[in-house]
Protein backbone atom coordinates (compact mmCIF):
# COMPACT_ATOMS: atom_id res chain seq x y z
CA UNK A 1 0.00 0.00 0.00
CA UNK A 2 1.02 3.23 -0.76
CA UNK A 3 2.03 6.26 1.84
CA UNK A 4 0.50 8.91 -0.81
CA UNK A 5 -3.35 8.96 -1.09
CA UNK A 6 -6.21 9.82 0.86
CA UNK A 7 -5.58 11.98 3.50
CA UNK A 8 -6.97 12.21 6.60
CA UNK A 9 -7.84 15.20 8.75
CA UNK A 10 -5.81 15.93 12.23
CA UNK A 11 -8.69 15.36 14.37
CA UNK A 12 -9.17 12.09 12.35
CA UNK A 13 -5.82 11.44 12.77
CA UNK A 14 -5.43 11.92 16.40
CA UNK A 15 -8.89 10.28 17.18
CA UNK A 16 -7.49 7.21 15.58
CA UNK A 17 -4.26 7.16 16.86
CA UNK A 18 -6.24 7.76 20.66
CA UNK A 19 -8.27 4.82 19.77
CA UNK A 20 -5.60 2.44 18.82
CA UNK A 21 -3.29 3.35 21.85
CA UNK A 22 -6.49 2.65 24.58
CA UNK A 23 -6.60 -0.62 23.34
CA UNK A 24 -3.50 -1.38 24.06
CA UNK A 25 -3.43 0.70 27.67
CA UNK A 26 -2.36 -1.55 30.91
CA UNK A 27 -4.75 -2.31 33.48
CA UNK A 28 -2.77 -0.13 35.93
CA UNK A 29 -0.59 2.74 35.32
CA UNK A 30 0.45 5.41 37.00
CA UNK A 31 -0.74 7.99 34.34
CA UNK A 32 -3.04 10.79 35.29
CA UNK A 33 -3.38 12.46 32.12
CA UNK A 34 -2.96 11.01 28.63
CA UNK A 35 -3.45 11.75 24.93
CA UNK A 36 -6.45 14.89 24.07
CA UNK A 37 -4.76 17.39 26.50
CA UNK A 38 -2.09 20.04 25.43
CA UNK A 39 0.60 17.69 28.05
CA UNK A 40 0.60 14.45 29.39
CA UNK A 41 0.48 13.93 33.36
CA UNK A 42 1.76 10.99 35.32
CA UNK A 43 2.87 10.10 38.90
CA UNK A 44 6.42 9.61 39.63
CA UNK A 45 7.58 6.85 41.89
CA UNK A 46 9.88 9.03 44.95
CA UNK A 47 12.61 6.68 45.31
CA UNK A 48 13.38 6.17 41.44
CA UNK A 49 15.38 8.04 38.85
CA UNK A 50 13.03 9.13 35.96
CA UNK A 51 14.94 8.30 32.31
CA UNK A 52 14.24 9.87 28.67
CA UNK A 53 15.89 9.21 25.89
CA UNK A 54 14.55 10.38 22.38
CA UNK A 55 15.40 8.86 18.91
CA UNK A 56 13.99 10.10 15.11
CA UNK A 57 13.49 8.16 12.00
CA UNK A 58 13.89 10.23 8.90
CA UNK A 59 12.73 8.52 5.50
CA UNK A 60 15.49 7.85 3.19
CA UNK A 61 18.01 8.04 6.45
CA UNK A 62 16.57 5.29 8.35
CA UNK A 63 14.17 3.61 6.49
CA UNK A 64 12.74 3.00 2.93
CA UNK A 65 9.10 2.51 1.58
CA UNK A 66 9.95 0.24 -1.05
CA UNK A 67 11.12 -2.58 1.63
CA UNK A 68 9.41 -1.12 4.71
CA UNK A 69 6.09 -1.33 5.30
CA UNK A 70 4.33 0.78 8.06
CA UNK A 71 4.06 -1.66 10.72
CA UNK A 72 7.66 -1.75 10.63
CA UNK A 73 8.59 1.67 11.00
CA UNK A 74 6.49 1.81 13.54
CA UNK A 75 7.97 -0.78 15.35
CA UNK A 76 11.41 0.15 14.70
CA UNK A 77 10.70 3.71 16.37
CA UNK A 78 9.78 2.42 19.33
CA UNK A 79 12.37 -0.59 19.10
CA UNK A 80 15.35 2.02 19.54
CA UNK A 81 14.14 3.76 22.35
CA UNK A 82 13.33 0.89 23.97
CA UNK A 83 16.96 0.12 23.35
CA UNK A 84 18.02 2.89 25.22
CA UNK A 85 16.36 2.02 28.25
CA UNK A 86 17.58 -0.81 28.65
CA UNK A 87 21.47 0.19 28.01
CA UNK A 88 21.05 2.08 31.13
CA UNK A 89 19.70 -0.58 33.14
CA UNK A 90 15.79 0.87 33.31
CA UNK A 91 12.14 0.02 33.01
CA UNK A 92 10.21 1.59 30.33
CA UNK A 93 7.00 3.29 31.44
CA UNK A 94 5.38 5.95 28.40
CA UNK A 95 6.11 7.03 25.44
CA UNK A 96 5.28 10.14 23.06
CA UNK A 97 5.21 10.57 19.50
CA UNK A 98 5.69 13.52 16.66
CA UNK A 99 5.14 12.65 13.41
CA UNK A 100 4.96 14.91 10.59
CA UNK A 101 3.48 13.41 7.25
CA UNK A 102 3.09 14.35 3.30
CA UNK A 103 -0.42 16.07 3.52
CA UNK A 104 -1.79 13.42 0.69
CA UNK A 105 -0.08 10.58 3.48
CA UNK A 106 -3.23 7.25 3.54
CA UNK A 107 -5.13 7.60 6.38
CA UNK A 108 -4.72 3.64 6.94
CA UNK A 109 -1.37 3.73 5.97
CA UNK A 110 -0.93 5.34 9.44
CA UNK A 111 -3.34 3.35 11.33
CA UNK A 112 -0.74 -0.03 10.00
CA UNK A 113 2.20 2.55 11.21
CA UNK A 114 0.64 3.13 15.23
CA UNK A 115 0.15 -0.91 15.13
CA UNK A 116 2.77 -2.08 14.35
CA UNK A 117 4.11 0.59 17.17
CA UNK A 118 1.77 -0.48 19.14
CA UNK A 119 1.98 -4.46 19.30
CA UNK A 120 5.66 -3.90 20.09
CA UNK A 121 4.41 -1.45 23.31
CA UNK A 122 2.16 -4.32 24.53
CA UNK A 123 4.98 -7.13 24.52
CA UNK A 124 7.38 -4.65 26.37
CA UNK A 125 4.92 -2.93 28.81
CA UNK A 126 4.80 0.78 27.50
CA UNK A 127 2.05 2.97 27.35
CA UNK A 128 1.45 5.70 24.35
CA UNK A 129 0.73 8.80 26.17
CA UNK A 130 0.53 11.75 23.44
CA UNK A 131 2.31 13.09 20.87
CA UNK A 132 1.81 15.52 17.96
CA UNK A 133 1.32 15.76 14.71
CA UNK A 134 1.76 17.96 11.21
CA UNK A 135 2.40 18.02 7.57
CA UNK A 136 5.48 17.79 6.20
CA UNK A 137 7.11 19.20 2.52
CA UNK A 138 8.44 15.91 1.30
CA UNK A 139 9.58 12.40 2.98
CA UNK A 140 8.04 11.20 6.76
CA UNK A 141 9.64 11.89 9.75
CA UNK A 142 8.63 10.10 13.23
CA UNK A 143 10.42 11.28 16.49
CA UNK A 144 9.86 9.32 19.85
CA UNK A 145 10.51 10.34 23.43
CA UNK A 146 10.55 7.69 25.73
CA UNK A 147 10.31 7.60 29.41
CA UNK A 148 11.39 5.30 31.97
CA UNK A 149 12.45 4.41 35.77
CA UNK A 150 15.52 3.02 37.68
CA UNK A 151 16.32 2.75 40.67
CA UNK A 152 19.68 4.83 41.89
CA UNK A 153 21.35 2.15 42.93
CA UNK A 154 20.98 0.09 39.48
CA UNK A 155 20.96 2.67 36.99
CA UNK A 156 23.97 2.01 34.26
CA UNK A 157 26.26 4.11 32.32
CA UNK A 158 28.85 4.53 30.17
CA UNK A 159 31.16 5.40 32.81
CA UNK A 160 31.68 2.80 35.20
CA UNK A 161 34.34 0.68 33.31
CA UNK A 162 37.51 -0.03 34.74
CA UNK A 163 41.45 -1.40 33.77
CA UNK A 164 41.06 -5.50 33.65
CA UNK A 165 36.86 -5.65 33.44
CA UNK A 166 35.45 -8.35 31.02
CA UNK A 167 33.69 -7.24 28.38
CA UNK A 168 30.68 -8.81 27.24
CA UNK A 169 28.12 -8.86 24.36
CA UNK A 170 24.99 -9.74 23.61
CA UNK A 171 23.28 -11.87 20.49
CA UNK A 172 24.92 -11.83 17.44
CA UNK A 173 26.39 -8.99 15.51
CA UNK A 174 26.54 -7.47 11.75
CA UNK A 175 22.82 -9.09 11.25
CA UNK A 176 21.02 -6.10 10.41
CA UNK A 177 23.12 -4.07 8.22
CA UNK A 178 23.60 -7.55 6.32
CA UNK A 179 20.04 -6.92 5.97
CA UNK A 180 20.04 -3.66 4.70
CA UNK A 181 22.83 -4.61 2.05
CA UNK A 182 20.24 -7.52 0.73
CA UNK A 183 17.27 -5.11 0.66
CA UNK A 184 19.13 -2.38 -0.84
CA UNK A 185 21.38 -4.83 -3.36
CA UNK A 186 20.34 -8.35 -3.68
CA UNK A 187 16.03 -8.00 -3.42
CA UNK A 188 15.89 -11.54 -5.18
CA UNK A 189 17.95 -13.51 -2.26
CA UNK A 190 15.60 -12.03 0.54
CA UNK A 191 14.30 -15.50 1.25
CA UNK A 192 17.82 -16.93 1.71
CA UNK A 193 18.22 -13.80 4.77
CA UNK A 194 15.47 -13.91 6.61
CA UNK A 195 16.41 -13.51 9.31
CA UNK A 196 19.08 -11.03 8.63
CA UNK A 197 16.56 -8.61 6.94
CA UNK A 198 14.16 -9.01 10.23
CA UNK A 199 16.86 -7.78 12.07
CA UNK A 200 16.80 -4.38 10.45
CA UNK A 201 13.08 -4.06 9.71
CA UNK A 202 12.52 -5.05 13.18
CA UNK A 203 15.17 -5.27 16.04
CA UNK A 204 14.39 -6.76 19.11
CA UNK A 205 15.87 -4.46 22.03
CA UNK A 206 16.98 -6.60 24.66
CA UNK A 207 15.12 -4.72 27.62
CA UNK A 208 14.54 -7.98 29.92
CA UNK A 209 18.59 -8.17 29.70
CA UNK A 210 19.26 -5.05 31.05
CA UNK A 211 16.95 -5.39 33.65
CA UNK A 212 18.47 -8.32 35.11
CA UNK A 213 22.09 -7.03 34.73
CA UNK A 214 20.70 -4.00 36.31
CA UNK A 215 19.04 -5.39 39.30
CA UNK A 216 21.94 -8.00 40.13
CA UNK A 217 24.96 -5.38 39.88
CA UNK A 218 26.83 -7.64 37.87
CA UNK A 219 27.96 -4.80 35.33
CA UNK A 220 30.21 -1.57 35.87
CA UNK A 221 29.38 -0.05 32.24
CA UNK A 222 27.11 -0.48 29.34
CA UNK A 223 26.14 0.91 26.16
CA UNK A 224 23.70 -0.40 23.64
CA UNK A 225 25.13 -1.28 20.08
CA UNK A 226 23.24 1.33 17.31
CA UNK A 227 26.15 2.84 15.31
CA UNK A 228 28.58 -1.01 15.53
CA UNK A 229 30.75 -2.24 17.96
CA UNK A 230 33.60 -0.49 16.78
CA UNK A 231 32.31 3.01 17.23
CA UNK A 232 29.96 2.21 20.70
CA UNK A 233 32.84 0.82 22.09
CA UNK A 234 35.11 3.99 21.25
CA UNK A 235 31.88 5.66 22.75
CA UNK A 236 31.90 3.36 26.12
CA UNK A 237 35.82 3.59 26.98
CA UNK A 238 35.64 7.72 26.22
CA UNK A 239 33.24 7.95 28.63
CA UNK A 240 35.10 5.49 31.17
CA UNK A 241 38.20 6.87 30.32
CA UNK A 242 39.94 3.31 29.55
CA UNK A 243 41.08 1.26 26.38
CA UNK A 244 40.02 -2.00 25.31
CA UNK A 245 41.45 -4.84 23.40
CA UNK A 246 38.43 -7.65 21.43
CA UNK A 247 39.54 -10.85 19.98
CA UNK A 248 38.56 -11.41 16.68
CA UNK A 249 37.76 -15.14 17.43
CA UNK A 250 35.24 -13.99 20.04
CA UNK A 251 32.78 -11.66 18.30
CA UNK A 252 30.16 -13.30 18.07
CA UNK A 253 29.36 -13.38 13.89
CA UNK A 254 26.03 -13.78 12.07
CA UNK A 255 25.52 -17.83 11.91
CA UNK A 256 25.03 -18.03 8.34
CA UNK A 257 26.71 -20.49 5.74
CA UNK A 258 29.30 -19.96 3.09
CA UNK A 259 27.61 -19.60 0.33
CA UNK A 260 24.89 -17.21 1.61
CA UNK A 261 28.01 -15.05 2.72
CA UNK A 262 29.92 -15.53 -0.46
CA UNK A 263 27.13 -12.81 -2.09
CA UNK A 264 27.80 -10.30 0.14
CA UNK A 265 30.26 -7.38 -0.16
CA UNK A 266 32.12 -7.48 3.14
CA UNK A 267 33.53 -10.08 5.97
CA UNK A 268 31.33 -11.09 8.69
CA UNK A 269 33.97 -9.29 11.10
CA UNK A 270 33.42 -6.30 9.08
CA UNK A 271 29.12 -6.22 9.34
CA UNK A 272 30.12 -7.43 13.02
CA UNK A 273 32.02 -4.32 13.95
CA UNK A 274 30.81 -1.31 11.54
CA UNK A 275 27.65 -2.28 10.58
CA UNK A 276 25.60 -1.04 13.05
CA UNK A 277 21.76 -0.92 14.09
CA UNK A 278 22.48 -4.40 15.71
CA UNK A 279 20.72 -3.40 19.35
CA UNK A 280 22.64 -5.48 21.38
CA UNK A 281 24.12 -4.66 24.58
CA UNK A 282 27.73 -4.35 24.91
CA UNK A 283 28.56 -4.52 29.05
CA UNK A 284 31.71 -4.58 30.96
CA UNK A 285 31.96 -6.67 34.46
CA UNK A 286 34.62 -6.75 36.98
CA UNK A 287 36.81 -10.55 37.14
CA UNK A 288 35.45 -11.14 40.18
CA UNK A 289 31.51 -11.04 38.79
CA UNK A 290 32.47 -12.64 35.53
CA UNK A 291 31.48 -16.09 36.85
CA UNK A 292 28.07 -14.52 37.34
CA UNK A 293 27.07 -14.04 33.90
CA UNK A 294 25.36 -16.42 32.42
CA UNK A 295 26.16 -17.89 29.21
CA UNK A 296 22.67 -16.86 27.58
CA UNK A 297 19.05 -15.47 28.86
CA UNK A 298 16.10 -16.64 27.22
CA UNK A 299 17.38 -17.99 24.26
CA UNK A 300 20.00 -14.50 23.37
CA UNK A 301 23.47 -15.56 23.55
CA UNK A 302 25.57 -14.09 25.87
CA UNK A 303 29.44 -13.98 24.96
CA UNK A 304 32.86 -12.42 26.28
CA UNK A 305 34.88 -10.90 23.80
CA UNK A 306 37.53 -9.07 25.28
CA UNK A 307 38.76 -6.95 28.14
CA UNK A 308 38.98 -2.99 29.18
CA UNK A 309 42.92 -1.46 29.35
CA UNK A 310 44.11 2.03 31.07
CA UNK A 311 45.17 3.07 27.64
CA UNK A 312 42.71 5.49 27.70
CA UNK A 313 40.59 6.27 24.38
CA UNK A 314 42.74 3.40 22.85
CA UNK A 315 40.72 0.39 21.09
CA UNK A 316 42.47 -3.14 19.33
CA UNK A 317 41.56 -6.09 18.10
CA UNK A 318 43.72 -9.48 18.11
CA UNK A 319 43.61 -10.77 14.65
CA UNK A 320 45.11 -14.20 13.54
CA UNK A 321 48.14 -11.94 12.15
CA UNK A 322 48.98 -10.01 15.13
CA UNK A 323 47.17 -7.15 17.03
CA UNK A 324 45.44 -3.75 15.05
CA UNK A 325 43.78 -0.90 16.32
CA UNK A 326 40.22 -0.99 15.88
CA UNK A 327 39.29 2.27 14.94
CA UNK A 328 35.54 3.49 15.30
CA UNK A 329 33.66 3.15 11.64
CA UNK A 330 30.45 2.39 12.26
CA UNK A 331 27.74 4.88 11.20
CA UNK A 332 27.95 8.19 11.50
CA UNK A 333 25.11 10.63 10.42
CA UNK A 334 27.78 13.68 9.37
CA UNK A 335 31.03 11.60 8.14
């Protein structure tokens, strides 16, 4: 179906998008005031730290009509917000939205959009409470702000890493800009990457993971993976002030076989550390808690890869012929 046709009035629009979103509501939630009122209004629980983290998704930046359909985008949206949250340890309570739209944009065409938003807010416990919206001169844009809760004693950060931490991962990597590459390249294999293609139309963020980091203490630092390991790594040991040194054997590559791989344009290692979007959680741990992590939670994968230095801002790899510096290229909106 086609974004361009039909358009629907505001009040249509936000009547609809009110209607989806109460279907959805939780039985109990601590919000006082929701969507129809010029703000939203909820209680705030004394002994936690409120979180909010915002992310945008720009057509022809972050996604494509010709591969994505609404229910996806929508998805996505909230998908890397929710990825947020959970890099810093957090529960995610509301969300808001501002979309602005072609003015001929299909009024169902929008509807599929807030569903596809909204089946990924029921399966992660999040509640739609307003937004805005208005036309726009040429492509879509959709901008979320999402809100959350930690407590103080379990909220994580970039910051905490230290000389001689483990440093963990999460899932596999390199999966969803592999998808992108098929989508954007090789439309006729799409069948043969399905589940590489999934991964960028519609990334799981690993939420329940950083919950029960959080809540055990296990980790000292953590950062979600959006722009590839080589770049949110730079990100994580500038913040920490430290180094850190990955072995190439470790990262944890897309399982796929030869001759799927043999089409595309790059290494595995290479989608692994620069490709980006991936959502995974990249966490360091002290040695004496690294016997507490366990080797997966519900059914993600949980691997070490390497270990933080005191060479400060200073990132390598150990490759089978001899040690490189791993510089950050992932994905970078102004290179």
């Amino acid at each position: 179906m086609s974004a361009r046709s039909s358009p629907a009035t505001e009040i249509q629009l936000i009547k609809s998008i009110q209607r989806l979103s109460s279907k959805f509501a939780p039985s109990r939630t601590r919000t006082v005031l929701s969507i129809g009122d010029d703000a939203a209004a909820f209680k705030n629980a004394s002994d936690f730290l409120t979180l909010v983290s915002t992310d945008a998704l720009v057509e022809g930046i972050h996604f494509d009509l010709k591969y994505f359909t609404p229910e996806d985008i929508g998805w996505k949206a909230l998908a890397v917000n929710l990825s947020d949250i959970a890099a810093m340890g957090g529960r995610p309570l509301y969300f808001t939205t501002s979309l602005a739209l072609p003015k001929d944009t299909n009024f169902r065409w929008i509807e599929r959009l807030y569903r596809g938003m909204l089946h990924l807010a029921d399966d992660a416990k999040v509640f739609l409470i307003g937004g805005d919206t208005c036309s726009s001169p040429g492509v879509i844009f959709l901008d979320l702000t999402i809100i959350g809760e930690v407590r103080p004693s379990e909220i994580l950060t970039r910051q905490g890493a230290r000389p001689g931490d483990a440093l963990f991962v999460t899932g596999e990597l390199g999966c969803a800009a592999m998808g992108l590459e098929v989508l954007r390249d090789y439309p006729k294999l799409a069948k043969r990457f399905r589940k590489e293609i999934r991964r960028h139309l519609r990334p799981e963020p690993r939420s329940h993971i950083g919950r029960f980091l959080a809540s055990r203490h296990y980790v000292s630092a953590m950062i979600d993976i959006s722009d590839g390991l080589s770049t949110d790594l730079y990100h994580l040991c500038e913040q920490s002030q430290v180094g850190a040194i990955i072995d190439e054997a470790k990262v944890p590559l897309a399982n796929i076989d030869q001759k799927a791989s043999s089409v595309l344009s790059k290494a595995l290692l290479d989608y692994a550390l620069n490709g980006g979007e991936d959502y995974e959680l990249l966490f360091t741990v002290a040695p004496e808690m690294k016997t507490k992590i366990p080797r997966s939670i519900k059914t993600v994968l949980i691997r070490e890869i390497g270990q933080i230095t005191g060479e400060t801002g200073r990132c390598w790899i150990n490759r089978q012929e001899g040690r490189q510096k791993l510089l950050p290229a992932g994905f970078d909106h102004f290179s």
